[in-house]
Protein backbone atom coordinates (compact mmCIF):
# COMPACT_ATOMS: atom_id res chain seq x y z
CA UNK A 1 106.03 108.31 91.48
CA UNK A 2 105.70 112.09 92.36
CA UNK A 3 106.23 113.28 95.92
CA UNK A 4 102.71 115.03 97.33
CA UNK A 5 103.44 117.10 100.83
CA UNK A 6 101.30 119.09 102.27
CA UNK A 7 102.17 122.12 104.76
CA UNK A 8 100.01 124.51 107.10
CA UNK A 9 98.22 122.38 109.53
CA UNK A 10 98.04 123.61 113.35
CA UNK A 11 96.48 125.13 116.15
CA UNK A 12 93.65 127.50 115.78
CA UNK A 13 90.79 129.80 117.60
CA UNK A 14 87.05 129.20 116.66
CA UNK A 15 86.15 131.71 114.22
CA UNK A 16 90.16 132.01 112.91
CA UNK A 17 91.76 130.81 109.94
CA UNK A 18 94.16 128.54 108.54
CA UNK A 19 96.16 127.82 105.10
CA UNK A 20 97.19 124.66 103.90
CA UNK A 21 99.34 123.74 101.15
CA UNK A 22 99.46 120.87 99.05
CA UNK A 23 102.82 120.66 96.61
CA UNK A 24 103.29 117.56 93.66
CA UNK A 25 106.57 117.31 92.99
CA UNK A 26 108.85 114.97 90.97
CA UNK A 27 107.47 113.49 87.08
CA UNK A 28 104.61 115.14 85.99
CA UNK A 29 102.74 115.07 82.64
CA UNK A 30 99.36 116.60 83.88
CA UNK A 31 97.10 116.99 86.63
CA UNK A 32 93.55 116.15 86.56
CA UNK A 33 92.60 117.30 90.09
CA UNK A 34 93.60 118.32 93.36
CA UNK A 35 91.82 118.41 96.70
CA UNK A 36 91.24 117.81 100.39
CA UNK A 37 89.84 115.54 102.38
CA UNK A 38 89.60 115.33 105.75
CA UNK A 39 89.07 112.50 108.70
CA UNK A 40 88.36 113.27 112.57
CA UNK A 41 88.35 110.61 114.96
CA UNK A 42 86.07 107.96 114.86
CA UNK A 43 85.00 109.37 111.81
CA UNK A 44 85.11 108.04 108.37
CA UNK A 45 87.13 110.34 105.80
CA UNK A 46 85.02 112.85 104.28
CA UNK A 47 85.57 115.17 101.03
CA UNK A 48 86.79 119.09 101.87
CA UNK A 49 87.39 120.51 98.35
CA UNK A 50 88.87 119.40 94.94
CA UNK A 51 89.59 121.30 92.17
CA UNK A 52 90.25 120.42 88.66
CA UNK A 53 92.04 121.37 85.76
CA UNK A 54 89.47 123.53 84.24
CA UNK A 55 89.15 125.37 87.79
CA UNK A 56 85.87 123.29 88.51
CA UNK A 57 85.37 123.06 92.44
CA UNK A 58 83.16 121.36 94.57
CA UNK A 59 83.10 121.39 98.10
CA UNK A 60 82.06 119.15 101.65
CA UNK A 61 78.08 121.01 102.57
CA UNK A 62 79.96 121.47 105.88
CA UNK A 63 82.57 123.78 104.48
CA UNK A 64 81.04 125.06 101.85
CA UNK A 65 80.45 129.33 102.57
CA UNK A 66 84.00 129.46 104.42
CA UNK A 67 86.61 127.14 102.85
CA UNK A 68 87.78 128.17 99.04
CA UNK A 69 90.10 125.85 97.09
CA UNK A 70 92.56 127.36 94.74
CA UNK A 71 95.13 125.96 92.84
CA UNK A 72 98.43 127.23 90.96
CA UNK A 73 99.52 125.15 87.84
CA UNK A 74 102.82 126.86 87.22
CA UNK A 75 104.25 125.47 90.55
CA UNK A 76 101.31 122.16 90.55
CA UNK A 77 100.56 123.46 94.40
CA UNK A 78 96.76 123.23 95.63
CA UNK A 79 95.62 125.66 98.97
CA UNK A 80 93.13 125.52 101.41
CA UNK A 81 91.77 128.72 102.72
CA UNK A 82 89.80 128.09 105.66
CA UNK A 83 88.12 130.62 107.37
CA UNK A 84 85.64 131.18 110.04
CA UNK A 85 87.09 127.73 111.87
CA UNK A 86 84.96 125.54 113.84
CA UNK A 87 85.57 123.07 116.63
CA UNK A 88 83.93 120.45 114.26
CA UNK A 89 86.59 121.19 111.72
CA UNK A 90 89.02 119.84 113.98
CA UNK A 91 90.73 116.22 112.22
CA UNK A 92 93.56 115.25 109.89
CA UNK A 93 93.17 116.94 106.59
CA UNK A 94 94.76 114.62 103.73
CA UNK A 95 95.40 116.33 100.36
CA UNK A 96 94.63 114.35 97.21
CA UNK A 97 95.62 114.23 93.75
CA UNK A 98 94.79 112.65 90.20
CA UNK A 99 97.66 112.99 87.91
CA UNK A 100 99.59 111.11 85.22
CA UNK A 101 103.49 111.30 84.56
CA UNK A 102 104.24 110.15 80.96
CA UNK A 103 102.62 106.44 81.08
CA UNK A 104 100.92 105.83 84.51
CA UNK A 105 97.61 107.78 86.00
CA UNK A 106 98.22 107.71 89.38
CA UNK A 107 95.64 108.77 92.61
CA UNK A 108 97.94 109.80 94.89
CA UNK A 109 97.49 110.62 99.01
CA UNK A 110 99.73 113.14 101.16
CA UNK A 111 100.47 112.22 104.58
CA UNK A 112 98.05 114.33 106.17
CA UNK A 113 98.27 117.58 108.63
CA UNK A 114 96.54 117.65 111.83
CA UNK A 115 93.86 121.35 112.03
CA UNK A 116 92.99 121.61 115.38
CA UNK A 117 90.26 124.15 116.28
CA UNK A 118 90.14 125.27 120.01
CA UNK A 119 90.02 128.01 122.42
């Protein structure tokens, strides 16, 4: 099974921004989608962005105006652009892919990067 890690997570200011990064690694035949999702406490986990193939997005009505997905397919890498931060944005942000190696389709979870929005 391919190795997913995600990078970027941290400390910011409302109204700053943050990257994240989101690499697949390891045996890889294609990739269906990539995307973020993201849980705060107490909260149940909630979609952020995914991206597809084809470049389709679709995004959380929360984020939607000041996140933007993107995704490079040379080096199978998804990022997170998120700008114009919130205190409500604060939570662990778990990337998520869909992607088959030569025989198995697998829906595979990172192990998540704490965003913490505060002044």
């Amino acid at each position: 099974q391919a190795q997913l890690v995600e990078s970027g997570g941290g400390l910011a200011q409302p109204g700053g921004s943050l990257r994240l990064s989101c690499a697949l690694s390891g045996t890889i035949f294609s990739i269906s989608s990539m995307g973020w999702y993201r849980q705060a406490p107490g909260k149940e986990r909630e979609l952020v962005a995914v991206i597809t193939s084809s470049g389709y997005t679709n995004y959380g009505d929360s984020v939607k105006g000041r996140f933007t997905i993107s995704r490079d397919n040379v080096k199978n890498t998804a990022y997170l652009q998120m700008n114009s931060l919130k205190s409500e944005d604060t939570a662990v942000y778990y990337c998520n892919t869909l992607y088959s190696d030569y025989s198995v389709t697998w829906d595979a979870w990172g192990q998540g990067t704490l965003v913490t929005v505060s002044s």
